[in-house]
C-alpha atoms as a PDB file:
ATOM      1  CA  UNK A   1      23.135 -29.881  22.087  1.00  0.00           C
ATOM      2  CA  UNK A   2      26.978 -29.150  21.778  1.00  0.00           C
ATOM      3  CA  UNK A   3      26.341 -27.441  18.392  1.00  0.00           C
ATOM      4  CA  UNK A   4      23.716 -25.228  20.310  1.00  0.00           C
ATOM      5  CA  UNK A   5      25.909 -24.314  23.572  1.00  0.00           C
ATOM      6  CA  UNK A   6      28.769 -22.900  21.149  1.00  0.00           C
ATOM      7  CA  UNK A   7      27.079 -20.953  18.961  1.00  0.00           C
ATOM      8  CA  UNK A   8      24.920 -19.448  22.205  1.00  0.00           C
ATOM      9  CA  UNK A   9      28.118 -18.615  23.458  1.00  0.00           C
ATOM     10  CA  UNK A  10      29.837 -16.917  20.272  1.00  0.00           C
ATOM     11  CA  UNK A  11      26.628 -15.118  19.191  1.00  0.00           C
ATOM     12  CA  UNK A  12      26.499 -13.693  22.838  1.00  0.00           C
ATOM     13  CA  UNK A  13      30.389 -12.627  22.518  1.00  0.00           C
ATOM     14  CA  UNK A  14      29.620 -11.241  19.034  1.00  0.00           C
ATOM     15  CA  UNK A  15      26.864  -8.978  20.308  1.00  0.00           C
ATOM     16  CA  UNK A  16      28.575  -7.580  22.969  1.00  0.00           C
ATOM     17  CA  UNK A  17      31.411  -7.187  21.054  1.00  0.00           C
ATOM     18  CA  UNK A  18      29.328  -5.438  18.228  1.00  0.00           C
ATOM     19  CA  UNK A  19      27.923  -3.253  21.001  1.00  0.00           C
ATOM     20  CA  UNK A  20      31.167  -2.061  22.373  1.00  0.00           C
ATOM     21  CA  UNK A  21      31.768  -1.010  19.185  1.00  0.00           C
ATOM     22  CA  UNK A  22      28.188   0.205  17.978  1.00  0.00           C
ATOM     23  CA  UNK A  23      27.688  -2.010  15.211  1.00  0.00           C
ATOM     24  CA  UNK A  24      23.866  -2.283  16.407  1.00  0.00           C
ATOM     25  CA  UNK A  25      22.838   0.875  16.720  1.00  0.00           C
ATOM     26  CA  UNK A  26      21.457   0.687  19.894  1.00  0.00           C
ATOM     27  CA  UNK A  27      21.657   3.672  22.652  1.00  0.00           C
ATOM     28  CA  UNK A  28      22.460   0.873  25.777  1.00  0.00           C
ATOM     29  CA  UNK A  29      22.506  -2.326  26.280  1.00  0.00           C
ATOM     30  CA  UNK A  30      19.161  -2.137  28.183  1.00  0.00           C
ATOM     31  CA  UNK A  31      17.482  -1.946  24.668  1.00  0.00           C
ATOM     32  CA  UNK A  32      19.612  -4.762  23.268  1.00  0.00           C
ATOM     33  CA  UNK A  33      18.326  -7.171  26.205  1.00  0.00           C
ATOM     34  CA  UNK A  34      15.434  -7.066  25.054  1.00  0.00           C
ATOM     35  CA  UNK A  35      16.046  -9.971  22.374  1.00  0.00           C
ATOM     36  CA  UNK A  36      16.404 -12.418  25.097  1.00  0.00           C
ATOM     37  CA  UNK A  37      13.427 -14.684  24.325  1.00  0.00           C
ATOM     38  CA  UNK A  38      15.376 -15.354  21.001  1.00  0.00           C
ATOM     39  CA  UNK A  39      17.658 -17.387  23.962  1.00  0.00           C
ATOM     40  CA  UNK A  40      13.988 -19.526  24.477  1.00  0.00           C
ATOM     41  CA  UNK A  41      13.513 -19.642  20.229  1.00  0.00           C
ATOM     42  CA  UNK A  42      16.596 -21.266  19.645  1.00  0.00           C
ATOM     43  CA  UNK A  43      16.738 -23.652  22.474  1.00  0.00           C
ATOM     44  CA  UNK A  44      13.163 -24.633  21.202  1.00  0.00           C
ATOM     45  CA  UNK A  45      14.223 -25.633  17.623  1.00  0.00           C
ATOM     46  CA  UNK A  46      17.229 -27.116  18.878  1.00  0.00           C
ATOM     47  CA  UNK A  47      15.157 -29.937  21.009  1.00  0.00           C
ATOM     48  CA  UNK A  48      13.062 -30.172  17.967  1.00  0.00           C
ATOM     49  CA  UNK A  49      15.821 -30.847  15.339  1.00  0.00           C
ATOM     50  CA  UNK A  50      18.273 -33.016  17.589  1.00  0.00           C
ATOM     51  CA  UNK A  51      16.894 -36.272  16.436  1.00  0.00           C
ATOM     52  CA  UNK A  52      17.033 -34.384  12.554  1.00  0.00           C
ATOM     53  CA  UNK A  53      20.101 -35.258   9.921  1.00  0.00           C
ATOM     54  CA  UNK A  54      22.198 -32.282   9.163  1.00  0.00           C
ATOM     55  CA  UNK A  55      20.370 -30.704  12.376  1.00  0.00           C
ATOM     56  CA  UNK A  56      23.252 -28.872  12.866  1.00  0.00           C
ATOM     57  CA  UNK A  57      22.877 -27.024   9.762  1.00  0.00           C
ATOM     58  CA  UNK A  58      19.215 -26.048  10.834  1.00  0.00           C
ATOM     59  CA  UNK A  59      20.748 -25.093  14.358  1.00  0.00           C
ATOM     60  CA  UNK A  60      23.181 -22.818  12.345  1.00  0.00           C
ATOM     61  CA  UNK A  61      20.561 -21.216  10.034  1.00  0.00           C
ATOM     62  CA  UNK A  62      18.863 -20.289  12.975  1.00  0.00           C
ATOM     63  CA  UNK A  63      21.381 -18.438  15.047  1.00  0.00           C
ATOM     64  CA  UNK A  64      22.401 -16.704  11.468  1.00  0.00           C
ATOM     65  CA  UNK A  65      18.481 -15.401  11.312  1.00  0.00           C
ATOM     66  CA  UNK A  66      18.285 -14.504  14.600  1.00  0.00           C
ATOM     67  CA  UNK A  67      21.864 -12.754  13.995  1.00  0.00           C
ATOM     68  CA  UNK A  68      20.313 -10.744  10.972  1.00  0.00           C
ATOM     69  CA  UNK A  69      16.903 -10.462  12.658  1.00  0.00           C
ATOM     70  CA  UNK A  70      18.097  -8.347  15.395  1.00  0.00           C
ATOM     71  CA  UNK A  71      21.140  -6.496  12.922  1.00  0.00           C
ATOM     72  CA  UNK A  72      17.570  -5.557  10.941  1.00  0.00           C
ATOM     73  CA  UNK A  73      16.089  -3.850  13.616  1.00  0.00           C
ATOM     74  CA  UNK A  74      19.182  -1.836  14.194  1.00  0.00           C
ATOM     75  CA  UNK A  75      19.227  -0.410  11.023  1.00  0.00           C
ATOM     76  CA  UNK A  76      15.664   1.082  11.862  1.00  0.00           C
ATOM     77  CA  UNK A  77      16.820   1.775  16.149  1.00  0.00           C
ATOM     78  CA  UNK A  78      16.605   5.379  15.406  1.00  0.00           C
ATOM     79  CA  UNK A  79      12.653   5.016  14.714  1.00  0.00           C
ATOM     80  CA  UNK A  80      11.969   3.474  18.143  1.00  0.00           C
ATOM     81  CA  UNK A  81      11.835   4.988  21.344  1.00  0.00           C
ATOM     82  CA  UNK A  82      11.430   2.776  24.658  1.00  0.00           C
ATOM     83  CA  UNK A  83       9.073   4.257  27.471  1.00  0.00           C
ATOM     84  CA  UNK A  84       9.260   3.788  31.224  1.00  0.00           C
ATOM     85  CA  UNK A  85       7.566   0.581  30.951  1.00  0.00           C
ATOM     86  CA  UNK A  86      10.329  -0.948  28.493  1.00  0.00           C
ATOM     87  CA  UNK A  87       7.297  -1.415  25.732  1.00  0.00           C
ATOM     88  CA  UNK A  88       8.783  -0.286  22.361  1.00  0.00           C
ATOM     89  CA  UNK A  89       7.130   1.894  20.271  1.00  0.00           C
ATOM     90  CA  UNK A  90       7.300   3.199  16.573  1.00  0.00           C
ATOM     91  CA  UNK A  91       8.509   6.687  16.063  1.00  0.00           C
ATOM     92  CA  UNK A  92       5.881   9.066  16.467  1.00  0.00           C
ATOM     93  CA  UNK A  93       4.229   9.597  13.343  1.00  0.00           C
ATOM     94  CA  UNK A  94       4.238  13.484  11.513  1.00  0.00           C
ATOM     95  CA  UNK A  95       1.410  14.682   9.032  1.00  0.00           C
ATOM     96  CA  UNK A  96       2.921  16.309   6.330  1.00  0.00           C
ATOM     97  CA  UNK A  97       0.434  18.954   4.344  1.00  0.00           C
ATOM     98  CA  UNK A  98       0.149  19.591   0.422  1.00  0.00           C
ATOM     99  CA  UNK A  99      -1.808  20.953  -1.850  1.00  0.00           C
ATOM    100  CA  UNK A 100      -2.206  22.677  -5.628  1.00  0.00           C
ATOM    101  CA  UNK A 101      -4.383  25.935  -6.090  1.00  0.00           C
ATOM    102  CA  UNK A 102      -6.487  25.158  -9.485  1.00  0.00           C
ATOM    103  CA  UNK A 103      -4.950  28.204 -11.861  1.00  0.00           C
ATOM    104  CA  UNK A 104      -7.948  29.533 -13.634  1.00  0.00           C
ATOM    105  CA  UNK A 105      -6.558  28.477 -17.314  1.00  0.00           C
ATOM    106  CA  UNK A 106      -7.236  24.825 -16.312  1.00  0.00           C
ATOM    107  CA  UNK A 107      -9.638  23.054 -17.900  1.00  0.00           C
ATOM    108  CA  UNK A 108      -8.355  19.760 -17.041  1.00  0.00           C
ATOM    109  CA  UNK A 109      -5.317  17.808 -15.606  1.00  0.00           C
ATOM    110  CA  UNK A 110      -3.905  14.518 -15.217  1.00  0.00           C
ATOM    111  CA  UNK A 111      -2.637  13.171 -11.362  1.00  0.00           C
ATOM    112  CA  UNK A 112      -0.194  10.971 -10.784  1.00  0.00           C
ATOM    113  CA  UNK A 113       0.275   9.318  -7.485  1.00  0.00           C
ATOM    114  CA  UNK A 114       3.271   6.880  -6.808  1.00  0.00           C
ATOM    115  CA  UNK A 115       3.659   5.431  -3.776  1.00  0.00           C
ATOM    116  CA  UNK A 116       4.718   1.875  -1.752  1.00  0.00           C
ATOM    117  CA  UNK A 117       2.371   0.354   0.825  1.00  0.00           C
ATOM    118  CA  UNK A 118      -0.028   2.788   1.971  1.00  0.00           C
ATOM    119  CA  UNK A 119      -3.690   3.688   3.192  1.00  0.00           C
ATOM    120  CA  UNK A 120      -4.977   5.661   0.110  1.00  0.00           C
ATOM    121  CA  UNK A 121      -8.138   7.822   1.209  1.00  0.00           C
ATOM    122  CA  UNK A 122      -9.516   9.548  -2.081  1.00  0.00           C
ATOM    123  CA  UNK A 123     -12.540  11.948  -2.087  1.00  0.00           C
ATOM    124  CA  UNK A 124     -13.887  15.228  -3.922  1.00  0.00           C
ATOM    125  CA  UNK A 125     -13.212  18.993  -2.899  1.00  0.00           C
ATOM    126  CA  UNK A 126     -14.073  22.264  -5.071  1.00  0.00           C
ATOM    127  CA  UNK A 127     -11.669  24.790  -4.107  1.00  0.00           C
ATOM    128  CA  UNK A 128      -8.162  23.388  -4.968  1.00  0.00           C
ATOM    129  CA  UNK A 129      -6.351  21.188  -7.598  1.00  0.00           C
ATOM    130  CA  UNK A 130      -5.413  18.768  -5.229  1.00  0.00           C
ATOM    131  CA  UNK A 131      -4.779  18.923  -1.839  1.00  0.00           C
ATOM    132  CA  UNK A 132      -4.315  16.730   1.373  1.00  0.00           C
ATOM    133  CA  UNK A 133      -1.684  15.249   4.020  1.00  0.00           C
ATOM    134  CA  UNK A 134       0.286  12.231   4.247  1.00  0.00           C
ATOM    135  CA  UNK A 135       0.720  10.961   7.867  1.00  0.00           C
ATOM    136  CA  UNK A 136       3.866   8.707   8.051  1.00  0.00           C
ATOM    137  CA  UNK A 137       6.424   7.787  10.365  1.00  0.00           C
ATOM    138  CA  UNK A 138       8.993   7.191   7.587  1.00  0.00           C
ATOM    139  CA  UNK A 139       7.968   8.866   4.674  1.00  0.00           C
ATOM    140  CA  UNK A 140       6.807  12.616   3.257  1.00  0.00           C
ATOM    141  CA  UNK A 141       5.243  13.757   0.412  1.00  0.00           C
ATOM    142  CA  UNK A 142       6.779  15.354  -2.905  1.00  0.00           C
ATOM    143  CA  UNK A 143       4.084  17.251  -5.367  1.00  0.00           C
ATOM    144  CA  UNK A 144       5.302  18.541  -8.601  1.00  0.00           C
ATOM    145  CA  UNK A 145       3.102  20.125 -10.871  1.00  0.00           C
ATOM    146  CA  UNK A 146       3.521  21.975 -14.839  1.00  0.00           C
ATOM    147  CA  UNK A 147       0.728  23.462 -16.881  1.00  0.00           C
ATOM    148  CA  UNK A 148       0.776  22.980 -20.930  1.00  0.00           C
ATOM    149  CA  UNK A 149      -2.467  25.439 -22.283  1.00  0.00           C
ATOM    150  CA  UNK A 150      -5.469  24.238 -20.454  1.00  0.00           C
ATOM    151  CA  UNK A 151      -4.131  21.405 -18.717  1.00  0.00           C
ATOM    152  CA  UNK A 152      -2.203  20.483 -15.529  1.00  0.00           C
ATOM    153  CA  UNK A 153      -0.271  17.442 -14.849  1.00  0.00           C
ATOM    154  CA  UNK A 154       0.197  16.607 -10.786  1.00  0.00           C
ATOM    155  CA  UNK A 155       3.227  13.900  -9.881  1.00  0.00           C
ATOM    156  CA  UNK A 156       2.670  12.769  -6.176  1.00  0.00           C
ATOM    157  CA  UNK A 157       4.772  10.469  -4.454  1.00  0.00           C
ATOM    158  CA  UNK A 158       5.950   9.374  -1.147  1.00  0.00           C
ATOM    159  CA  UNK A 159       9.681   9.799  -0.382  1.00  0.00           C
ATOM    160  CA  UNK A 160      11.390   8.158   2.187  1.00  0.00           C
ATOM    161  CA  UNK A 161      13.095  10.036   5.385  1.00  0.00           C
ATOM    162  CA  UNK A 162      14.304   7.293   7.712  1.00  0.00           C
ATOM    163  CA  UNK A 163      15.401   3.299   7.392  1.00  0.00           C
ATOM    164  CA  UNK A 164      12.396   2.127   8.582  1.00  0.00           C
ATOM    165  CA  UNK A 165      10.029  -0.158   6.456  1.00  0.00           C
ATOM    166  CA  UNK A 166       7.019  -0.364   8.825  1.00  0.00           C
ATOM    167  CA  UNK A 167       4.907   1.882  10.532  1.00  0.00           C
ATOM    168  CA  UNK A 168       2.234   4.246  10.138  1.00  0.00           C
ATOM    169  CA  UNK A 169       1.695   5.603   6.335  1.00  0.00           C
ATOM    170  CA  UNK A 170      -1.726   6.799   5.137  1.00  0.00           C
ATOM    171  CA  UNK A 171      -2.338   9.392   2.473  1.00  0.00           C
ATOM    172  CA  UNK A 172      -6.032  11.351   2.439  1.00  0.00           C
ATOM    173  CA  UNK A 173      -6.354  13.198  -0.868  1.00  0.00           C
ATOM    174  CA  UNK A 174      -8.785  15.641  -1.855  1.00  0.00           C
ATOM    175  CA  UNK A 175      -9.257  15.962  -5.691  1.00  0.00           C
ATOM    176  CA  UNK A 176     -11.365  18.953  -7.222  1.00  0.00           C
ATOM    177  CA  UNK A 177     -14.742  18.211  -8.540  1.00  0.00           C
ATOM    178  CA  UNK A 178     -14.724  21.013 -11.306  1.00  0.00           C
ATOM    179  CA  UNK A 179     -12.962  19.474 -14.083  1.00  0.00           C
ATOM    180  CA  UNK A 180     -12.045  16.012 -15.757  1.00  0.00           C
ATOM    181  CA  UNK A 181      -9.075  14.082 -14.173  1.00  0.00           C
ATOM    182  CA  UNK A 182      -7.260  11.363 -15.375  1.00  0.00           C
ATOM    183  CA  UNK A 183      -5.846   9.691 -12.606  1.00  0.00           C
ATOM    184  CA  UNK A 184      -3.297   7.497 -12.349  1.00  0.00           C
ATOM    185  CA  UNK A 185      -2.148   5.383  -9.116  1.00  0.00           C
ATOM    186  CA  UNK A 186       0.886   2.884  -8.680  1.00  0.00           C
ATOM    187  CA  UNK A 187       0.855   1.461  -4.917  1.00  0.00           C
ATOM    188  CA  UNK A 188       2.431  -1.724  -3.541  1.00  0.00           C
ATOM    189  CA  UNK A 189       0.531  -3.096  -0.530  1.00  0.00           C
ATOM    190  CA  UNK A 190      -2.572  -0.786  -0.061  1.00  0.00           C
ATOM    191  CA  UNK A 191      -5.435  -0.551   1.581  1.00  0.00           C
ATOM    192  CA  UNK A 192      -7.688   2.512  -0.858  1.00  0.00           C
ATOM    193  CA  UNK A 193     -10.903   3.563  -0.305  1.00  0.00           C
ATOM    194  CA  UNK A 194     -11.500   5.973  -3.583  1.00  0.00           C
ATOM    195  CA  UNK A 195     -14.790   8.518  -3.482  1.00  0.00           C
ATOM    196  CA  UNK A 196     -15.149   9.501  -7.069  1.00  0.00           C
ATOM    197  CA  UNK A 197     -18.813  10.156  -6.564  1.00  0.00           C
ATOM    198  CA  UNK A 198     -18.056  13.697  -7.217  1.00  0.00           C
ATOM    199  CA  UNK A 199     -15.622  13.777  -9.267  1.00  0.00           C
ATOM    200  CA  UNK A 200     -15.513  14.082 -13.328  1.00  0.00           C
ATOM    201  CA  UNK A 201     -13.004  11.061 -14.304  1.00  0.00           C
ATOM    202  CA  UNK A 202     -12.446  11.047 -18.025  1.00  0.00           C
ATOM    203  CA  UNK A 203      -9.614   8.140 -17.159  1.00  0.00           C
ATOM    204  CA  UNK A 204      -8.379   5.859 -14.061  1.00  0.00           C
ATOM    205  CA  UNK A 205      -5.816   3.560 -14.019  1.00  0.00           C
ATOM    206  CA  UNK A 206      -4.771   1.864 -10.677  1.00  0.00           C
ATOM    207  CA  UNK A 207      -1.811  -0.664 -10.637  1.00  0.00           C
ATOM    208  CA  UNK A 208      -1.540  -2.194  -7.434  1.00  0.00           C
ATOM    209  CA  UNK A 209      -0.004  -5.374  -5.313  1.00  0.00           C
ATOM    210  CA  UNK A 210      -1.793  -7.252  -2.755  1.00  0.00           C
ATOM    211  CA  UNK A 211      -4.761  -4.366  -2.092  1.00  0.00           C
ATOM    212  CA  UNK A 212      -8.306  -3.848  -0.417  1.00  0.00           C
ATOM    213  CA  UNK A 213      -9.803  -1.416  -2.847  1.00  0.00           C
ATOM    214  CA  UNK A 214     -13.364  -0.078  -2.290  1.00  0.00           C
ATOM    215  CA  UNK A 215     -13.980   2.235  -5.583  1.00  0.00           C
ATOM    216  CA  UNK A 216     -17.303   4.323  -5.887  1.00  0.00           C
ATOM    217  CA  UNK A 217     -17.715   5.611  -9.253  1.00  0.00           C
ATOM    218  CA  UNK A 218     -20.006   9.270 -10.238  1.00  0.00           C
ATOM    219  CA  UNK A 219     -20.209  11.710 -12.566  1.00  0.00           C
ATOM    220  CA  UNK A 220     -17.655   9.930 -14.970  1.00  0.00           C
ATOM    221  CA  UNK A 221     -17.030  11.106 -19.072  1.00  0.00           C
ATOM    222  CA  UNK A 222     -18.701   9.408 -21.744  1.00  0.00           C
ATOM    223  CA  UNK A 223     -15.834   6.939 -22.854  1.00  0.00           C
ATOM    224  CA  UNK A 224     -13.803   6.571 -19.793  1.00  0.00           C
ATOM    225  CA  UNK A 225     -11.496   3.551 -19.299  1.00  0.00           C
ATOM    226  CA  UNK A 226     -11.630   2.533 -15.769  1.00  0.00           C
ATOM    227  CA  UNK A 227      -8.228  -0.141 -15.547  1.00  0.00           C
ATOM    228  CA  UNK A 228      -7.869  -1.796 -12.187  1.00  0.00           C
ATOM    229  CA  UNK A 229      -4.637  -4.042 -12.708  1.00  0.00           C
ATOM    230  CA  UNK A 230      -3.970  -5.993  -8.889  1.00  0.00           C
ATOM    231  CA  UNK A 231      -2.597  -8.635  -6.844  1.00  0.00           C
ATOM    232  CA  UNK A 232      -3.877 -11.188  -4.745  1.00  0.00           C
ATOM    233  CA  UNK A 233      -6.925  -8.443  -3.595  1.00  0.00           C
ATOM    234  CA  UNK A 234     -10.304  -7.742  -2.314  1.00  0.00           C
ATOM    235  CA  UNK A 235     -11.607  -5.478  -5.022  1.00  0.00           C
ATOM    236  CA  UNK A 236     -15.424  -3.545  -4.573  1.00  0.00           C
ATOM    237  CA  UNK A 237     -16.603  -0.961  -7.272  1.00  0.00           C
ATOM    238  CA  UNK A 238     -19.880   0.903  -7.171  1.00  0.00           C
ATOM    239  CA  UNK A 239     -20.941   2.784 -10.121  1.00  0.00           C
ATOM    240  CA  UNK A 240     -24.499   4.593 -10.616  1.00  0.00           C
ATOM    241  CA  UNK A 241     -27.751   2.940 -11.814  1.00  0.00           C
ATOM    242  CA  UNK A 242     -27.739   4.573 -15.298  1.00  0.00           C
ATOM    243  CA  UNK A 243     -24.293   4.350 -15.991  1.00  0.00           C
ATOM    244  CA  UNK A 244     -23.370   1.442 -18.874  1.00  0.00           C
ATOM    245  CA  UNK A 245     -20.512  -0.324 -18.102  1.00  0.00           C
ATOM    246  CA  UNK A 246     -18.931  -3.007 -19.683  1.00  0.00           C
ATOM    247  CA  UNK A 247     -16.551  -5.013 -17.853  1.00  0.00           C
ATOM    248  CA  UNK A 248     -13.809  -7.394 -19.072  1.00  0.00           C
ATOM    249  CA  UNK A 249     -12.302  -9.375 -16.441  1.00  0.00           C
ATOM    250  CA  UNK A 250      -8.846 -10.619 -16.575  1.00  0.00           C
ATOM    251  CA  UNK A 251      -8.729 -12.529 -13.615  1.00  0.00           C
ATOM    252  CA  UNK A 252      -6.911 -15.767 -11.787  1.00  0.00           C
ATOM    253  CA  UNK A 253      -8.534 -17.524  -9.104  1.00  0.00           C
ATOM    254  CA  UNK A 254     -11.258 -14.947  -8.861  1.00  0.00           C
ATOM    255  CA  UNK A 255     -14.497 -15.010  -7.024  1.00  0.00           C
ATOM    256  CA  UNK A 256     -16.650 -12.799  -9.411  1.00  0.00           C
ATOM    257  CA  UNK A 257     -19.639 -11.239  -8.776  1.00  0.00           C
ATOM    258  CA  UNK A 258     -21.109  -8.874 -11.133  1.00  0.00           C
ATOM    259  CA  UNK A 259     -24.833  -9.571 -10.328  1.00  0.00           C
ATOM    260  CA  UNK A 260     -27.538  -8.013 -12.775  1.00  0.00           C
ATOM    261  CA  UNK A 261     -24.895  -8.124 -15.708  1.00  0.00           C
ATOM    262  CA  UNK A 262     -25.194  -9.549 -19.245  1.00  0.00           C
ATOM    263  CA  UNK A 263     -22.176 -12.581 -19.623  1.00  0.00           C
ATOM    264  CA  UNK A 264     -20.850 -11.819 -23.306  1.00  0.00           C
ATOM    265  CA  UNK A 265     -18.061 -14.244 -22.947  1.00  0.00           C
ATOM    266  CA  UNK A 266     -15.557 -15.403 -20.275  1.00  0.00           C
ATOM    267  CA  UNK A 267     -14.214 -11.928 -19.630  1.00  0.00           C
ATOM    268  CA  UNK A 268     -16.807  -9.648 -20.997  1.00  0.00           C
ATOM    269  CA  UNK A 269     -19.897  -8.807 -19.185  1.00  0.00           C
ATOM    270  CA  UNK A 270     -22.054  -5.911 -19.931  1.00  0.00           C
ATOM    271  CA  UNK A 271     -24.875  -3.628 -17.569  1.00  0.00           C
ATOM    272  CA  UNK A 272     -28.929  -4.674 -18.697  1.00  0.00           C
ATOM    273  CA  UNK A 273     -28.839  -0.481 -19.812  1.00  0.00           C
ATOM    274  CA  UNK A 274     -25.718  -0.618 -22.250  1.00  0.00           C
ATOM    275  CA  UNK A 275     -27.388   0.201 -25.381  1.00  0.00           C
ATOM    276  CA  UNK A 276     -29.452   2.504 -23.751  1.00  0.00           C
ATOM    277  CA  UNK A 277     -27.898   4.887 -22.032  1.00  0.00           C
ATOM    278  CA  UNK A 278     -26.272   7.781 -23.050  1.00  0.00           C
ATOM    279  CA  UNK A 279     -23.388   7.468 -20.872  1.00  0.00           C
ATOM    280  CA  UNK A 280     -20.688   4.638 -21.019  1.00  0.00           C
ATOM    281  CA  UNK A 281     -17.700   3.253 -19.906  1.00  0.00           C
ATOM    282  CA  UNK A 282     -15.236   0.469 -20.198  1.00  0.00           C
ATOM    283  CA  UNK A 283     -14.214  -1.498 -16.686  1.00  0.00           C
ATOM    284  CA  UNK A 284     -11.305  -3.798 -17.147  1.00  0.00           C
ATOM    285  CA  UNK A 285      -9.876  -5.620 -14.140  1.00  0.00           C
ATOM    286  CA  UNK A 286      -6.396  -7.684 -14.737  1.00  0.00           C
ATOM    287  CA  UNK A 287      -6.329  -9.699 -10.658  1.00  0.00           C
ATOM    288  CA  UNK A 288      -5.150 -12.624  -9.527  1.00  0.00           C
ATOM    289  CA  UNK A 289      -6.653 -14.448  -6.331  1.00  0.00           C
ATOM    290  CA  UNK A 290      -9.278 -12.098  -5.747  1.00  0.00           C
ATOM    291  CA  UNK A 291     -12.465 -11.362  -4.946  1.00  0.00           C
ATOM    292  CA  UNK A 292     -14.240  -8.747  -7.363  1.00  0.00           C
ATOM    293  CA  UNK A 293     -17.560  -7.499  -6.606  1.00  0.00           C
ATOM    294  CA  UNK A 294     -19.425  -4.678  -8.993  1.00  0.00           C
ATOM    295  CA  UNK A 295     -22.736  -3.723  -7.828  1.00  0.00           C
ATOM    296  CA  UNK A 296     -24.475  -0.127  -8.033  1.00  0.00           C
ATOM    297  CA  UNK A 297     -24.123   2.585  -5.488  1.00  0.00           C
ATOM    298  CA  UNK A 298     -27.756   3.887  -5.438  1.00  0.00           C
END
């Protein structure tokens, strides 16, 4: 208990001396109280370890997190604001607007959208290239677009404004439905819902970490490859009745489900209609532990 006393006592000197200096980034001292409870955290592991060899050095690695735990949360003070009630809140999140007239030349483009951990919302419009909004309380959006001839080539990605690394972040696109797109998206964590029903994909490739993707597949180009390269994820794709599709599934420890489909092999499975129909395309999914479902959309 002697180890825990002294270090309570030099952590508590430490922070006030690091607020009488602003070294935490903290407005008062009122906001600063509120890691208290950590008081409660390390007393608990202390009567948990004391019977423990080297407990000491546990006791120590715990007053060093709890050090760094609350130096971490200054570094991001500036995106909190503390109501009447002392509850802490994010900052308020802003919803930043963009968007890409379609140029009359086009005949087709290619979209690029990088990004970190995000809610990706993707669905058809007719009037524009691309438009949408990202709502974020740390990040905003930066569109770029050149034209070569007929085609147009989008870069989207997220840029961050602010220290903070949580909070609100969700990005609603709206993708025209009047020519081919090849679309490429590279997201860490991510929670997408994609609505291609509408719109002409000659190509998609999504690269992803640990994601809940729900994918619905239309009017896609004779030919397309559809890649869907992810982490540990919960991964749904719907395509149409008469579209052939051949899958090859390069999976982990993967619960597969691609009901009504032809096995080829361990990886390649291919839609009862495949040499029938007139329009085809090539599904490959690269996951680890995952759950993969493929079933039709009408």
């Amino acid at each position: 208990m002697k180890w825990f006393w002294g270090l309570l006592i030099l952590v508590i000197g430490l922070i006030i001396l690091g607020q009488n200096f602003n070294v935490w980034g903290f407005d008062n001292f009122d906001q600063l109280s509120k890691f208290w409870p950590l008081i409660l955290i390390l007393f608990g592991i202390t009567l948990m370890v004391r019977h423990i060899r080297f407990n000491w050095l546990i006791i120590l690695i715990s007053f060093i997190a709890a050090i760094a735990l609350i130096y971490f949360v200054s570094l991001n003070a500036s995106d909190f604001k503390v109501n009447k009630d002392n509850r802490i809140f994010s900052r308020p999140s802003q919803t930043y607007d963009f968007s890409q007239n379609l140029p009359s030349e086009v005949k087709k483009a290619k979209i690029i959208i990088n990004t970190g951990a995000v809610e990706l919302n993707i669905k058809d419009n007719g009037n524009q290239l691309i438009n949408g909004n990202l709502v974020s309380n740390y990040n905003q959006p930066d569109i770029s677009t050149t034209i070569s001839g007929d085609t147009a080539t989008v870069i989207l990605k997220s840029t961050k404004i602010n220290n903070s690394v949580w909070g609100k972040n969700i990005l609603n696109i709206e993708i025209t439905d009047k020519i081919p797109i090849d679309l490429i998206i590279n997201a860490g964590a991510a929670s997408m819902n994609l609505d291609f029903s509408k719109i002409s994909l000659s190509n998609l490739d999504v690269n992803s970490g640990a994601s809940s993707m729900n994918i619905t597949l239309g009017e896609v180009i004779n030919g397309s490859n559809i890649s869907i390269e992810t982490g540990a994820s919960s991964v749904t794709i719907k395509t149409p009745k008469e579209l052939g599709v051949k899958i090859i599934a390069k999976t982990g420890l993967t619960g597969k489900n691609f009901e009504g489909y032809n096995k080829i092999d361990n990886q390649t499975y291919l839609s009862p209609n495949f040499d029938q129909t007139n329009t085809k395309i090539t599904l490959t999914i690269s996951a680890g532990a995952s759950s993969i479902n493929v079933e039709p959309s009408n």
